[in-house]
N, C-alpha and C. Protein backbone atom coordinates (compact mmCIF):
# COMPACT_ATOMS: atom_id res chain seq x y z
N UNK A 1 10.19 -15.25 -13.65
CA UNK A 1 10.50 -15.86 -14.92
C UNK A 1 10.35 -14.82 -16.02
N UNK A 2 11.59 -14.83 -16.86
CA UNK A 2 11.21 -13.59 -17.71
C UNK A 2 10.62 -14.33 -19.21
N UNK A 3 9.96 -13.24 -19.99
CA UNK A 3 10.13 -13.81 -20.94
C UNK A 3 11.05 -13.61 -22.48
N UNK A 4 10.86 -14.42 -23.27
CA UNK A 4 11.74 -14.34 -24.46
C UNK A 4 11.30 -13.19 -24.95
N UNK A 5 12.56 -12.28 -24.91
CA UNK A 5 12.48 -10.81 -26.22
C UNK A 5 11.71 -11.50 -27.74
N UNK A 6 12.61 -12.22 -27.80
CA UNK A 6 12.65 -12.49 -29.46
C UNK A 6 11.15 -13.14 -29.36
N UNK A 7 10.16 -13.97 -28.69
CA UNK A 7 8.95 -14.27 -28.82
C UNK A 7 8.15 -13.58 -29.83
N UNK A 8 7.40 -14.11 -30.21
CA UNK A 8 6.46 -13.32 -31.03
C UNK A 8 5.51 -12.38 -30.27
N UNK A 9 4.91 -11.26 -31.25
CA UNK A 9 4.26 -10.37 -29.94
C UNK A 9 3.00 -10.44 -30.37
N UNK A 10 2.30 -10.50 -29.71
CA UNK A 10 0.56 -10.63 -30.14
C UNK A 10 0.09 -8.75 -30.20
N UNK A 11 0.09 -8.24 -30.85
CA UNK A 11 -0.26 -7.31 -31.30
C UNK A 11 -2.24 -6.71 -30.74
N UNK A 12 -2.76 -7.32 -31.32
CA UNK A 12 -4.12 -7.40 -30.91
C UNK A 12 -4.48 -8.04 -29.47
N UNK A 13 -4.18 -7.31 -28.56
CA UNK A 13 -4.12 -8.23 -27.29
C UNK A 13 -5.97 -7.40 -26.72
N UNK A 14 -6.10 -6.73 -27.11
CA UNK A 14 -7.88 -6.18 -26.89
C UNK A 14 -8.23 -5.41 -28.18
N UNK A 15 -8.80 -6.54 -29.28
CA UNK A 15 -8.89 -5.80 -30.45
C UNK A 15 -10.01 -4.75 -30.56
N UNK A 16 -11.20 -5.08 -29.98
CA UNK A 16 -12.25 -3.78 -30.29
C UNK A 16 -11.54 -2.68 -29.80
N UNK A 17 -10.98 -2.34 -28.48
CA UNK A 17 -10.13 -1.14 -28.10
C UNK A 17 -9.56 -0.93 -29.20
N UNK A 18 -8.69 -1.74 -29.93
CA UNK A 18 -7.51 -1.19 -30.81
C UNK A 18 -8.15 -1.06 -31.76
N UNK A 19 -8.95 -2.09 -32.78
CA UNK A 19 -9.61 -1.89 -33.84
C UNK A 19 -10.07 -0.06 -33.87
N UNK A 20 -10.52 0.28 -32.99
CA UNK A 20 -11.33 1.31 -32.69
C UNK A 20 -9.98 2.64 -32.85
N UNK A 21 -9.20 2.86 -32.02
CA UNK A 21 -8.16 3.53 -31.83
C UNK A 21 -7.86 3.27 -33.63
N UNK A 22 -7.73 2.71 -34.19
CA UNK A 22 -7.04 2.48 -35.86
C UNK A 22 -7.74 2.91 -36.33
N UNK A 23 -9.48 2.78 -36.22
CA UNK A 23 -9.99 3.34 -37.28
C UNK A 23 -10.16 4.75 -36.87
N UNK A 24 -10.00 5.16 -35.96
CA UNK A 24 -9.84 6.77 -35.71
C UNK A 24 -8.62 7.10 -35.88
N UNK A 25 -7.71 6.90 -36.15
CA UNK A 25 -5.83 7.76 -36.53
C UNK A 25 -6.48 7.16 -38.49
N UNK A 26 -6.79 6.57 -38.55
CA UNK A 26 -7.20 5.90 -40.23
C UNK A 26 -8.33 6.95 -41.05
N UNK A 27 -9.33 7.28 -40.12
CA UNK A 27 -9.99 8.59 -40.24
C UNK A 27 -9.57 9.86 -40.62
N UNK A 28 -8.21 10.10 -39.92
CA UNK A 28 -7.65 11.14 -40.07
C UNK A 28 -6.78 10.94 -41.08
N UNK A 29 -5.99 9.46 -41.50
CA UNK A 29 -5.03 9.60 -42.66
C UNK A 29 -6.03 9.48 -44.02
N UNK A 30 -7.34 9.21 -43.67
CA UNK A 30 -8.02 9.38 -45.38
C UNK A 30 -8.47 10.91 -45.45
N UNK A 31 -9.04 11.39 -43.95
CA UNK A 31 -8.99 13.15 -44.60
C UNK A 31 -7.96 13.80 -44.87
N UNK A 32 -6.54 13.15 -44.45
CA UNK A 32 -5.28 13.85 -45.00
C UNK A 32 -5.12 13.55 -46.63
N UNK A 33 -5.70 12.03 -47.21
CA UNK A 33 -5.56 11.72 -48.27
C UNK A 33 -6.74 12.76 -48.92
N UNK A 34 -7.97 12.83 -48.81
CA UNK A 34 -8.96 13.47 -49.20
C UNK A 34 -8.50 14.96 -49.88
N UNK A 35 -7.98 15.41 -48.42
CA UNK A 35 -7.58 16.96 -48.73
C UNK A 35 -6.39 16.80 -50.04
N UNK A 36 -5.62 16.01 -49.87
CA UNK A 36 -4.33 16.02 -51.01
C UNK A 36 -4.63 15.66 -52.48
N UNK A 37 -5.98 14.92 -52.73
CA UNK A 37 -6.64 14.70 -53.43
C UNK A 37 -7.55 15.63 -53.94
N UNK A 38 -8.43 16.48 -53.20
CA UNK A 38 -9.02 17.83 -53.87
C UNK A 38 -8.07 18.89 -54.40
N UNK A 39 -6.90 19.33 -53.25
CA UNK A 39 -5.36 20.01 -53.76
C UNK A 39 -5.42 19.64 -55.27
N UNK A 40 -5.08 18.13 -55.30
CA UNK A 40 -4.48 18.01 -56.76
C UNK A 40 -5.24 18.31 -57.87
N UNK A 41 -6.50 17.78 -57.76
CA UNK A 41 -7.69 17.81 -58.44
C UNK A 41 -7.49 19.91 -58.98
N UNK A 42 -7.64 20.61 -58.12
CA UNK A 42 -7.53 21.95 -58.66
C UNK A 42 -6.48 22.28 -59.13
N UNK A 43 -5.12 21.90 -58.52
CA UNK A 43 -4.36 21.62 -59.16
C UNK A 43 -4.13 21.54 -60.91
N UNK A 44 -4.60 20.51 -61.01
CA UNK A 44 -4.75 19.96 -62.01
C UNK A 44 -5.73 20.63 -63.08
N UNK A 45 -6.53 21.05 -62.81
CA UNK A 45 -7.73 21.95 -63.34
C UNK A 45 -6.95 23.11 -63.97
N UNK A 46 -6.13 23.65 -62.70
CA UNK A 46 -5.49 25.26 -63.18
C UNK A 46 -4.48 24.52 -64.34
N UNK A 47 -3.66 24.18 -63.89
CA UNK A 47 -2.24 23.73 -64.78
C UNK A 47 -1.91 22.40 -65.62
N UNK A 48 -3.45 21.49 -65.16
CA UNK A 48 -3.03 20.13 -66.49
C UNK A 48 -3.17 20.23 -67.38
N UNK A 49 -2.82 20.75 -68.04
CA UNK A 49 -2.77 20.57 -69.41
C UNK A 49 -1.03 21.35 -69.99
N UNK A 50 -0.48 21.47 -68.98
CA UNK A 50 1.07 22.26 -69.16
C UNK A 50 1.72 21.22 -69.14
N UNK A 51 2.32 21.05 -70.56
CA UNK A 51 3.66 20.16 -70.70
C UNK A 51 4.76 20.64 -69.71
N UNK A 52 5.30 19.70 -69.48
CA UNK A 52 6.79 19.57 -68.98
C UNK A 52 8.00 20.00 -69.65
N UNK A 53 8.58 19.34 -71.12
CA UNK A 53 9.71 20.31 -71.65
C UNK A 53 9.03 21.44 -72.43
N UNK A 54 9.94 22.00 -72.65
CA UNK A 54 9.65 23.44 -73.80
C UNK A 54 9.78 23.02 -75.24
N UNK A 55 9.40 22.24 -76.02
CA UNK A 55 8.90 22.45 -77.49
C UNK A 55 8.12 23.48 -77.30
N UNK A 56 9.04 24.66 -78.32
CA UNK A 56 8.14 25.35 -78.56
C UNK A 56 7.56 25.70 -80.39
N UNK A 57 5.94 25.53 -80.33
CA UNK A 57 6.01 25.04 -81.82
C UNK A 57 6.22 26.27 -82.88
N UNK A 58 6.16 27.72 -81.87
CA UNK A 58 6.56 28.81 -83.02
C UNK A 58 7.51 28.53 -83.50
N UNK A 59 8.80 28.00 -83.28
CA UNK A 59 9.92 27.71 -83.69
C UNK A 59 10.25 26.90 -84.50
N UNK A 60 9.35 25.85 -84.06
CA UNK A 60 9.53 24.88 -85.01
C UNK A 60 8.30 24.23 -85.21
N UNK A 61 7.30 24.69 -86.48
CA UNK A 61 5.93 24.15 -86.88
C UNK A 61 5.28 23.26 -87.13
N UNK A 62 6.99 22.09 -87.73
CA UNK A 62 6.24 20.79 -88.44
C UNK A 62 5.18 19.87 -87.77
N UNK A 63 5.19 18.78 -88.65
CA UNK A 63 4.23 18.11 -88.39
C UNK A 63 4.54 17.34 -87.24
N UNK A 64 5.73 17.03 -86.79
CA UNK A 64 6.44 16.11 -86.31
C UNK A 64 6.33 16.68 -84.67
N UNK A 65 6.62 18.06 -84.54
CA UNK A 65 6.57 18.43 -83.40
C UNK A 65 5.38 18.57 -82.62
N UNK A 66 4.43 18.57 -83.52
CA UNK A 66 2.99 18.92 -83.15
C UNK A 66 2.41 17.35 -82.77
N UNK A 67 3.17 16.42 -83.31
CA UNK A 67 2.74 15.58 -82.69
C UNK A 67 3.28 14.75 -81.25
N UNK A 68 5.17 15.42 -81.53
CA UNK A 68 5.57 14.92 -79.93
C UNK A 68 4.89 15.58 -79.04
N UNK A 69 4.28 17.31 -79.38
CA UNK A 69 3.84 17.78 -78.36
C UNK A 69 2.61 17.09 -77.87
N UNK A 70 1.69 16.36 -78.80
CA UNK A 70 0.54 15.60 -78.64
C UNK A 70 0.82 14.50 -77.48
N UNK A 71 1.78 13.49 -78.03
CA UNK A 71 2.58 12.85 -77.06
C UNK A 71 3.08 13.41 -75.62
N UNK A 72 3.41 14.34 -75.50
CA UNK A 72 4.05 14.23 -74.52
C UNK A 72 3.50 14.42 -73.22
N UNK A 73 4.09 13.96 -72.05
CA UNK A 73 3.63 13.98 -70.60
C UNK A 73 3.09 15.38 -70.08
N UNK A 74 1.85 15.32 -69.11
CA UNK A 74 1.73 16.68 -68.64
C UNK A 74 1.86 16.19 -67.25
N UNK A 75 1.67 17.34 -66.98
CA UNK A 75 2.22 17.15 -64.92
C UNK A 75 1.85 16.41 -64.53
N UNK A 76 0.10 16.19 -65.12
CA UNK A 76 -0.99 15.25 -64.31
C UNK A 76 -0.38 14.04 -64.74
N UNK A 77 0.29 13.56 -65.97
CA UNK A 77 0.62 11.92 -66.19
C UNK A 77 1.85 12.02 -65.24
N UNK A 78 2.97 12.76 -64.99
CA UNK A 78 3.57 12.59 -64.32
C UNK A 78 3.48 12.63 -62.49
N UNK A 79 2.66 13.06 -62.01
CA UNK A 79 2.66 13.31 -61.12
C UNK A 79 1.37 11.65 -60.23
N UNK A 80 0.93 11.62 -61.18
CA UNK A 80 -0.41 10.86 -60.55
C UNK A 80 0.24 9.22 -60.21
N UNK A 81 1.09 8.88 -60.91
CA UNK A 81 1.76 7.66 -60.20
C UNK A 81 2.37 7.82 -58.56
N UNK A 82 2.88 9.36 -58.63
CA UNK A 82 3.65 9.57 -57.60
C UNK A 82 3.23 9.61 -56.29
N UNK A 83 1.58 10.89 -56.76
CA UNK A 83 0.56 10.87 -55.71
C UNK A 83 0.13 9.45 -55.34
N UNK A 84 -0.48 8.58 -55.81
CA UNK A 84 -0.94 7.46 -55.60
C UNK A 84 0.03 6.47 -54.92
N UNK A 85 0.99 6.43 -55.05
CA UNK A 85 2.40 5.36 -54.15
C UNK A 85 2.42 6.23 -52.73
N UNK A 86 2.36 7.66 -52.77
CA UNK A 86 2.76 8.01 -51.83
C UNK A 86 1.47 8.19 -50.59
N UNK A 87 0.05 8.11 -51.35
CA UNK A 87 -0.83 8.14 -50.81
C UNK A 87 -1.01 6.90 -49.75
N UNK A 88 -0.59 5.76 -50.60
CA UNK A 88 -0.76 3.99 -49.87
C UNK A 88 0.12 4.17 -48.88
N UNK A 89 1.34 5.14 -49.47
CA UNK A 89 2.65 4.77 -48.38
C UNK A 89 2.18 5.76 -46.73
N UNK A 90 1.19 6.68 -46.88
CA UNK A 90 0.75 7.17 -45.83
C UNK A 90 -0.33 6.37 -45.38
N UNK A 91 -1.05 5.59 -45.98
CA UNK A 91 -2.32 5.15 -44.96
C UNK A 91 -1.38 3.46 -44.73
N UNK A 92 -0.38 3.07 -45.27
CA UNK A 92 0.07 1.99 -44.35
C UNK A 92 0.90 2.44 -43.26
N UNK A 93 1.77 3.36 -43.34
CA UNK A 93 2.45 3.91 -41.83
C UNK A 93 1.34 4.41 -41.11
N UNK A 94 0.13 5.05 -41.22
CA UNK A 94 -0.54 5.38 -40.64
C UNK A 94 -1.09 4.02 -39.54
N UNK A 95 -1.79 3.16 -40.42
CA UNK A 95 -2.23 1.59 -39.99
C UNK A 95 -1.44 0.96 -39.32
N UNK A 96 -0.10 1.49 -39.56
CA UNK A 96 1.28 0.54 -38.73
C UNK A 96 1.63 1.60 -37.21
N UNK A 97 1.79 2.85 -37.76
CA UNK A 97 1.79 3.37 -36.01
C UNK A 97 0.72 3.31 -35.11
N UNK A 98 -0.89 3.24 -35.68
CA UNK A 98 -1.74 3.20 -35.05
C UNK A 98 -2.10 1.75 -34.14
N UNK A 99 -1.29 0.69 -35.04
CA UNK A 99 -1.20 -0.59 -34.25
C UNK A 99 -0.14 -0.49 -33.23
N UNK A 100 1.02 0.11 -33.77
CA UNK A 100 2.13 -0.05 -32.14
C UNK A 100 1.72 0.72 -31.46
N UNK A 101 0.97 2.38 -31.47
CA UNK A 101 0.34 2.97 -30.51
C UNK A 101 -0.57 2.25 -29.73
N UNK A 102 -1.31 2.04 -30.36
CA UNK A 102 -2.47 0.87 -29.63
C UNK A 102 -2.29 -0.14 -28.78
N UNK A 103 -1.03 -0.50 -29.28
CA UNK A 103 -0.86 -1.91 -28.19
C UNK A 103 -0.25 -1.26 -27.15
N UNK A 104 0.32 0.23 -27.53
CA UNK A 104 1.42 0.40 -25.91
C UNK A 104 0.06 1.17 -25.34
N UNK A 105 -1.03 1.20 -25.97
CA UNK A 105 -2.10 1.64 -24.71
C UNK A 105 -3.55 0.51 -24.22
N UNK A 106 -3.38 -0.81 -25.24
CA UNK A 106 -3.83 -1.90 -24.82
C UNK A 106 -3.47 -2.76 -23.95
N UNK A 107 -2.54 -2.77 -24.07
CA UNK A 107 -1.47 -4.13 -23.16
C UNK A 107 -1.88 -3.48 -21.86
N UNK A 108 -1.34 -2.74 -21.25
CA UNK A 108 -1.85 -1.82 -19.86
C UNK A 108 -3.23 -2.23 -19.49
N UNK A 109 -4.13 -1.86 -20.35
CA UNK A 109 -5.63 -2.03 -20.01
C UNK A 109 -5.84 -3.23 -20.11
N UNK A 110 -5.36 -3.91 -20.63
CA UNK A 110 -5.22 -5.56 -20.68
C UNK A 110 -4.76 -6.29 -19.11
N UNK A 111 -3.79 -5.53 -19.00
CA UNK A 111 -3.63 -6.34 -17.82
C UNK A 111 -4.24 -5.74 -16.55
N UNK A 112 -5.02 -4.86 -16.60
CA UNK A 112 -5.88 -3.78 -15.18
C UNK A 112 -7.01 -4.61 -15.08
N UNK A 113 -7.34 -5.22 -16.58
CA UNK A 113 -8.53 -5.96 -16.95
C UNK A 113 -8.47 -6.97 -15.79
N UNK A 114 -7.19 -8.05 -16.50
CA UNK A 114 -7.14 -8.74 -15.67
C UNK A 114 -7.08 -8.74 -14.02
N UNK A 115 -6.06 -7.63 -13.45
CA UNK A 115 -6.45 -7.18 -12.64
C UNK A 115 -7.11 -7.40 -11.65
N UNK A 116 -8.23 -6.73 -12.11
CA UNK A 116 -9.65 -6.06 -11.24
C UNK A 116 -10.18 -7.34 -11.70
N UNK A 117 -10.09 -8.05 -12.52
CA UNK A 117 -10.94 -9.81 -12.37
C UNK A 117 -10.38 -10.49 -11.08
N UNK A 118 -8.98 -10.49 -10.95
CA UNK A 118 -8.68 -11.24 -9.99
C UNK A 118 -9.02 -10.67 -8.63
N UNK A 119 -9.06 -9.15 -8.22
CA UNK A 119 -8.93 -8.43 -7.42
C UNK A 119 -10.49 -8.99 -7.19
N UNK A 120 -11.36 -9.19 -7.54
CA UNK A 120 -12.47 -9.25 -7.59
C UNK A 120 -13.18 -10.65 -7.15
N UNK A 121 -12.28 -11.83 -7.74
CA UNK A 121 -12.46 -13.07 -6.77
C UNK A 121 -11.87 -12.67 -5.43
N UNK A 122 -10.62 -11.86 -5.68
CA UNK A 122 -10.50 -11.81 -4.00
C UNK A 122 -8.71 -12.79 -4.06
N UNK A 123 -8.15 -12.86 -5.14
CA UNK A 123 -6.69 -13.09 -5.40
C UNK A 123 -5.81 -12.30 -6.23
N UNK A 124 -5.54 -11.27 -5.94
CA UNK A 124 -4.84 -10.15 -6.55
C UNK A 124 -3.56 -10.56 -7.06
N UNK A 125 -3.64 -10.31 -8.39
CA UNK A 125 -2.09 -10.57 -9.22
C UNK A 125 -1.20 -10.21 -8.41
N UNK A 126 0.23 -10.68 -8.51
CA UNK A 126 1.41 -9.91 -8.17
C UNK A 126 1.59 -8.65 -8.41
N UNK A 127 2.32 -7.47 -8.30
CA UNK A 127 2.49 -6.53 -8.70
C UNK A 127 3.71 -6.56 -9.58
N UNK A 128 3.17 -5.90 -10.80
CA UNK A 128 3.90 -6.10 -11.97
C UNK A 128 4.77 -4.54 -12.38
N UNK A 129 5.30 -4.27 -13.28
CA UNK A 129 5.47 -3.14 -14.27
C UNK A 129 5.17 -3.13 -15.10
N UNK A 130 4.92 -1.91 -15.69
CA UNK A 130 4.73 -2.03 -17.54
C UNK A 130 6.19 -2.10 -18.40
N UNK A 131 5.82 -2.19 -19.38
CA UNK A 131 7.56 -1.94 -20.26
C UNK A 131 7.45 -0.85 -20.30
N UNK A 132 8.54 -0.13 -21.21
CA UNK A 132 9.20 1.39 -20.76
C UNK A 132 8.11 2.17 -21.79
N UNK A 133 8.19 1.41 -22.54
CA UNK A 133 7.11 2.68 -23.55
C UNK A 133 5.55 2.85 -23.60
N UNK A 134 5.01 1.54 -22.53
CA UNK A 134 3.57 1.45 -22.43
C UNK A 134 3.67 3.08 -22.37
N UNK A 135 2.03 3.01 -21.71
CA UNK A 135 0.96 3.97 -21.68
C UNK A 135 0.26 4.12 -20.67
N UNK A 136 -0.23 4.88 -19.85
CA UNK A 136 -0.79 4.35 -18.31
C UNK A 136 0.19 4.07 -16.88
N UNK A 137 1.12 4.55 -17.08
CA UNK A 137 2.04 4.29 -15.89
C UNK A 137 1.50 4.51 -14.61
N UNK A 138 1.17 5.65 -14.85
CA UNK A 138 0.70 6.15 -13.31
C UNK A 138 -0.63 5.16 -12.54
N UNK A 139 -1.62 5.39 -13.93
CA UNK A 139 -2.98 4.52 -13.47
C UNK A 139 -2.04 2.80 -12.74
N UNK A 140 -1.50 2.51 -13.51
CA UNK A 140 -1.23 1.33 -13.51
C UNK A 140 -0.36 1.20 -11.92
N UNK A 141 0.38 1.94 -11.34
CA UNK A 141 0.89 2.45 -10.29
C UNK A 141 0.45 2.22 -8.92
N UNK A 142 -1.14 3.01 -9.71
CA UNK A 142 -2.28 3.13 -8.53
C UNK A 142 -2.88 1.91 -8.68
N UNK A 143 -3.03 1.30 -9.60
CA UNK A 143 -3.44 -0.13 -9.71
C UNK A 143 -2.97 -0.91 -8.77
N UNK A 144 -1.46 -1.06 -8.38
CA UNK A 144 -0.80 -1.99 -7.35
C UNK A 144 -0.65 -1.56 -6.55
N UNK A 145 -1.13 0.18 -5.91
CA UNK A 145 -1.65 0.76 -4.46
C UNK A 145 -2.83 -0.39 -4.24
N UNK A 146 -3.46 -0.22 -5.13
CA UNK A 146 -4.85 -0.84 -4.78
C UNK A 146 -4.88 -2.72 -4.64
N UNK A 147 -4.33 -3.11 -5.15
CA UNK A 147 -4.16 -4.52 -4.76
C UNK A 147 -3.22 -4.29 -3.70
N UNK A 148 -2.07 -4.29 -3.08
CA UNK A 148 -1.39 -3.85 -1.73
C UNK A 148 -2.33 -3.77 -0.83
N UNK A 149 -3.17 -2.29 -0.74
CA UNK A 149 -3.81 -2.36 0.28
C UNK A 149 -5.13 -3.40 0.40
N UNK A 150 -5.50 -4.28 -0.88
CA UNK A 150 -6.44 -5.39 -0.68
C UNK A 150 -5.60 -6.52 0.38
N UNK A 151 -4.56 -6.74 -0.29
CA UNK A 151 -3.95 -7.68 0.32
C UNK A 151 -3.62 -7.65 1.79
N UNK A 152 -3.26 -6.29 2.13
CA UNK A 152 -3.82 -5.82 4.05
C UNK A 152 -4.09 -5.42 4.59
N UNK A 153 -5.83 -5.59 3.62
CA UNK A 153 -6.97 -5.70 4.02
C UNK A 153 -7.16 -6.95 4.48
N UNK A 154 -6.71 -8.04 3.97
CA UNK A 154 -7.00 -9.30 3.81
C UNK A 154 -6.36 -10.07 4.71
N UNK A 155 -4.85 -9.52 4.88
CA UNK A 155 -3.92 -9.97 5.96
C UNK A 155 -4.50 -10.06 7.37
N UNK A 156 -4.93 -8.58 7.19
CA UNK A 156 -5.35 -7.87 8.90
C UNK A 156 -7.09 -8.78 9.26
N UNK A 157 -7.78 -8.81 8.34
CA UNK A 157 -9.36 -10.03 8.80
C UNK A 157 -8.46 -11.25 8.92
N UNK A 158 -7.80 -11.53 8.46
CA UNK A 158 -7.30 -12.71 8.75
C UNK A 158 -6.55 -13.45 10.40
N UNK A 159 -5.77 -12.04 10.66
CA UNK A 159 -5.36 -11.83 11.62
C UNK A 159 -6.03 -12.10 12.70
N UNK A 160 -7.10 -10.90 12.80
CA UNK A 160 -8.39 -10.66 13.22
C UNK A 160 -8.96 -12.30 13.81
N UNK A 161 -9.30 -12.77 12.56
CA UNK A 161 -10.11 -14.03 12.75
C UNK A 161 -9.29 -15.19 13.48
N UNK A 162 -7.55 -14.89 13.67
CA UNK A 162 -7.49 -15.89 14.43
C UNK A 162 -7.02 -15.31 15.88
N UNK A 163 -7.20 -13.96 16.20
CA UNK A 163 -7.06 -13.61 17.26
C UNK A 163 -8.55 -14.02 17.91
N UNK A 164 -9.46 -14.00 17.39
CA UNK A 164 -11.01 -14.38 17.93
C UNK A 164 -10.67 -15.59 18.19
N UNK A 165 -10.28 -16.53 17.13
CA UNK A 165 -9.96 -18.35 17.38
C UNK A 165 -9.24 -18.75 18.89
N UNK A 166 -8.31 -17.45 19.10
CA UNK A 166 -7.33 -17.77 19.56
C UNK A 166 -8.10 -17.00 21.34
N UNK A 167 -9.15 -16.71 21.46
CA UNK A 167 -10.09 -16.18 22.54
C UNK A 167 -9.24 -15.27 22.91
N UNK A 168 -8.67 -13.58 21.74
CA UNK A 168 -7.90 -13.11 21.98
C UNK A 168 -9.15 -11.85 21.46
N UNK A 169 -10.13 -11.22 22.25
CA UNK A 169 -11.22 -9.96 21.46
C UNK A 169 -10.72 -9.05 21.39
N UNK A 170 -9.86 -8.35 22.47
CA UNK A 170 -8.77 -6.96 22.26
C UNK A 170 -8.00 -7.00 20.78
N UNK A 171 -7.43 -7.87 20.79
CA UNK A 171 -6.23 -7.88 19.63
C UNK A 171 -7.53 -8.00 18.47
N UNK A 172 -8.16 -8.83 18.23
CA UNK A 172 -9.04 -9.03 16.85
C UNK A 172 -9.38 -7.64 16.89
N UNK A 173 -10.43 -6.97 18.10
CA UNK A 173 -11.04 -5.25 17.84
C UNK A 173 -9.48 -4.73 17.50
N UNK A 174 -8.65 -4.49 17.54
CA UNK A 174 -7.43 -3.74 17.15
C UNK A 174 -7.30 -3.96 15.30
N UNK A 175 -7.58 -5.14 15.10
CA UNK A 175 -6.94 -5.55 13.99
C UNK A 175 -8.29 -5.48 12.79
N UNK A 176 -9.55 -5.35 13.26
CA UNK A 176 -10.52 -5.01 12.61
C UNK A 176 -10.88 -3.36 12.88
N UNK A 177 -10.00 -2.83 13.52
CA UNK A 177 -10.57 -1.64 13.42
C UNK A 177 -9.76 -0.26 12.72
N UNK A 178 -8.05 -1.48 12.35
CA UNK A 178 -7.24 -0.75 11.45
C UNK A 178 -8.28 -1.00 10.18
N UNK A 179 -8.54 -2.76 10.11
CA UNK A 179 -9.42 -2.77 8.63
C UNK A 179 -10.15 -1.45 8.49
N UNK A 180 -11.01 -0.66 9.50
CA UNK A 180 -12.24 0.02 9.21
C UNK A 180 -11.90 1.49 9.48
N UNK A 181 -10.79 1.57 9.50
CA UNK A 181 -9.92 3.20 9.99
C UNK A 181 -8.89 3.17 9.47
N UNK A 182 -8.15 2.95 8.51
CA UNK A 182 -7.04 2.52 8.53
C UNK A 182 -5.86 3.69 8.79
N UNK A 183 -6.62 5.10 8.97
CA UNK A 183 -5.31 6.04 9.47
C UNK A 183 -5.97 6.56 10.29
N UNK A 184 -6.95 6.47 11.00
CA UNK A 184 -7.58 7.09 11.99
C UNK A 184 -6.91 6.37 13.97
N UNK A 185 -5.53 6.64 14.33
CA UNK A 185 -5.19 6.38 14.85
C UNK A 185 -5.58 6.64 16.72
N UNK A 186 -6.60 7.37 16.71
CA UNK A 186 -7.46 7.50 17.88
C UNK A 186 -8.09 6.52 17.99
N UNK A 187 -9.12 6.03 17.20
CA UNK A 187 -9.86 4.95 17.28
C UNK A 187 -9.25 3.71 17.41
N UNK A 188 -7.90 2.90 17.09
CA UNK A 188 -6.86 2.14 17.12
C UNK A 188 -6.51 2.20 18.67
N UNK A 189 -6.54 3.00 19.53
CA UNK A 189 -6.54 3.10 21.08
C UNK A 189 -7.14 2.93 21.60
N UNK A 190 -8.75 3.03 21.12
CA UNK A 190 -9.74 3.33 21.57
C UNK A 190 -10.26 1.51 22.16
């Protein structure tokens, strides 16, 4: 049964994992903000106070100019709206890739979770795939080596137990002794 693309996607599917993963890529976008913020700061130190157009007042002394020049914008009024939009606009893409990263390396561990719970009563999930962009392929791979060979593990005692039922001891020792060798093909003769 597949499911609906268009479904909604639960995002937080193991939030302390992810919470955690965000606030470390979030770590790094406030020391990126930090650093761009001391930049400006000296920045600003060396060169705020440099107007933007050229009034220049040797030229023209009055009173009038001395006061647009009073008025007018320096880098720092111009620039500090710009820094600041563009600052938010990095720590929300930051917050937003660190959530789709997260989930394509949660969802995986999410379901190994589950997994090894079931593997563990002793009813092993189906064997699944990940989607194309998870994270963990390989682990996840070896994940359904490992339920496979639970399952015949489970086949073969089973076997086993009704070759004993069945007052059959050759065939059960055969079939418990793949359980306990499983490539050791001398002992399987033996």
């Amino acid at each position: 049964m597949r499911r609906n693309r268009k479904a909604r996607k639960q995002y937080f599917v193991d939030k302390p994992f992810q919470l955690g993963f965000i606030k470390k890529i979030s770590v790094l976008a406030i020391v990126f903000v930090a650093v761009s913020l001391i930049v400006f700061a000296v920045v600003y130190h060396l060169y705020g106070g440099v107007a933007v157009s050229g009034i220049d007042p040797l030229y023209d002394a009055s009173t009038s100019t001395v006061e647009k020049l009073a008025r007018q914008a320096t880098v720092f009024d111009l620039l500090w709206p710009v820094l600041g939009v563009t600052l938010c606009v990095i720590l929300l893409v930051t917050f937003l890739y660190g959530m789709v990263l997260s989930h394509r390396m949660a969802g995986p561990l999410y379901r190994m979770r589950l997994d090894l719970q079931q593997l563990l009563i002793g009813t092993p999930r189906p064997d699944r795939s990940l989607r194309a962009n998870d994270e963990f392929k390989n682990l996840y791979e070896e994940m359904n080596k490992v339920k496979g060979r639970h399952r015949a593990l489970v086949a073969s005692l089973h076997r086993a137990v009704n070759a004993l039922d069945a007052d059959n001891p050759q065939k059960a020792r055969k079939e418990l002794v793949s359980v306990l060798f499983p490539n050791d093909d001398a002992s399987r003769d033996a």
